[in-house]
Protein backbone atom coordinates (compact mmCIF):
# COMPACT_ATOMS: atom_id res chain seq x y z
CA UNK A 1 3.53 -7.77 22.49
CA UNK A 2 5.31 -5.52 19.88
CA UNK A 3 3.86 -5.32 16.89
CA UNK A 4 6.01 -6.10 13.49
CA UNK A 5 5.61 -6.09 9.84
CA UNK A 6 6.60 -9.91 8.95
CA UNK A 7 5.25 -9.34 5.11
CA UNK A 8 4.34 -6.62 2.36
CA UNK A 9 3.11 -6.34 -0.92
CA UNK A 10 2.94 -3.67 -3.10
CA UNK A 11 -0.59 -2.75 -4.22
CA UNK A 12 -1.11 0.08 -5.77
CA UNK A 13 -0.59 3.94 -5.47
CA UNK A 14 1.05 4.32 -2.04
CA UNK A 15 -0.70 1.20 -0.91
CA UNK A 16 0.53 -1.58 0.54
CA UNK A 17 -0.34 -4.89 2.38
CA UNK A 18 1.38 -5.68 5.40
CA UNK A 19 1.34 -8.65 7.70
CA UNK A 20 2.08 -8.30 10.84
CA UNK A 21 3.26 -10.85 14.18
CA UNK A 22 -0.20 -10.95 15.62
CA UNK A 23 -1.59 -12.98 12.24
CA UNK A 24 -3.59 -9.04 11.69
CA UNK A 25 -3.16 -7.85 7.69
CA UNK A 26 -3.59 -4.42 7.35
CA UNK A 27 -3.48 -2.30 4.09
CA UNK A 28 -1.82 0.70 4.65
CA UNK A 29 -2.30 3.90 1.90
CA UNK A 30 0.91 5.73 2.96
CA UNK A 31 -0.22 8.65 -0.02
CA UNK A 32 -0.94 11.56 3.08
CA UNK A 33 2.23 10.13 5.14
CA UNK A 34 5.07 11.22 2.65
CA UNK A 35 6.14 14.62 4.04
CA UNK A 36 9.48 16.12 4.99
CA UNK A 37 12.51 15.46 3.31
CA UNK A 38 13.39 11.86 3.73
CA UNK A 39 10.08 10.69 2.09
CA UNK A 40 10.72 13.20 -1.18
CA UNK A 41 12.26 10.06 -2.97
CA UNK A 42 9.31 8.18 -2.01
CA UNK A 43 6.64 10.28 -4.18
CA UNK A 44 8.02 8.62 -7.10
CA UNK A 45 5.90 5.86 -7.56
CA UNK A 46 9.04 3.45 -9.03
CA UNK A 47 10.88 4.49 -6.10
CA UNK A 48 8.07 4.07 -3.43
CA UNK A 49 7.63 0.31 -4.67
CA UNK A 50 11.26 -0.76 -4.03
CA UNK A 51 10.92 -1.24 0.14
CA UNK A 52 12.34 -4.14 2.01
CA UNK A 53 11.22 -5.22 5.72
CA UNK A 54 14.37 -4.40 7.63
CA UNK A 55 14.51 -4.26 11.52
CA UNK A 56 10.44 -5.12 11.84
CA UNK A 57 9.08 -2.42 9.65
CA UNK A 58 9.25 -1.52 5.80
CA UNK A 59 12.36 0.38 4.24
CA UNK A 60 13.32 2.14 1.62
CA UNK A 61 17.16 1.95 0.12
CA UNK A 62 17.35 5.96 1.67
CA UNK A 63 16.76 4.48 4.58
CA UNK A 64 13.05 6.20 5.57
CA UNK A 65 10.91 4.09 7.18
CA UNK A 66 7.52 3.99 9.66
CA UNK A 67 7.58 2.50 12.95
CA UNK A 68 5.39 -0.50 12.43
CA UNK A 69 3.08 0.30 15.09
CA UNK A 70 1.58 4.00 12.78
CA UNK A 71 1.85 1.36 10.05
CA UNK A 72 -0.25 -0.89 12.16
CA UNK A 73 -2.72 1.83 13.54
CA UNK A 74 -3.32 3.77 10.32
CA UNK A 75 -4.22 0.36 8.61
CA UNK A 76 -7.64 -0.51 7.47
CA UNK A 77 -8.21 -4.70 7.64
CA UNK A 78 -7.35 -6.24 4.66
């Protein structure tokens, strides 16, 4: 089975809540995770809380994303 994201919600900080296909939810503190140059936009905070779930994983408009399964493994149960 391949894991996906199916929901998120914003927290707080770099946190978020994801659901994923296995019925799992996972929060996910992404604060440690924002290096190289496609995640600079994401250290803003306003900017970091505008992600979509686009092609089974969270997105941002820049178009950096995680594959679902760090986003799954990094997670501590919600």
């Amino acid at each position: 089975m391949f894991i996906e994201v199916i929901g998120a919600e914003y927290l707080n900080g770099y946190k978020i809540k994801l659901l994923f296909n296995n019925g799992e939810t996972r929060i996910v503190d992404l604060g440690n995770s924002l290096n190289g140059s496609v995640f600079a936009p994401l250290r803003n905070l306003e900017y970091f809380k505008r992600f979509s779930i686009k092609f089974n994983t969270i997105e941002w408009e820049n178009g950096a994303d995680f594959a679902p399964e760090f986003l799954y493994n990094i997670g501590t149960a919600a």
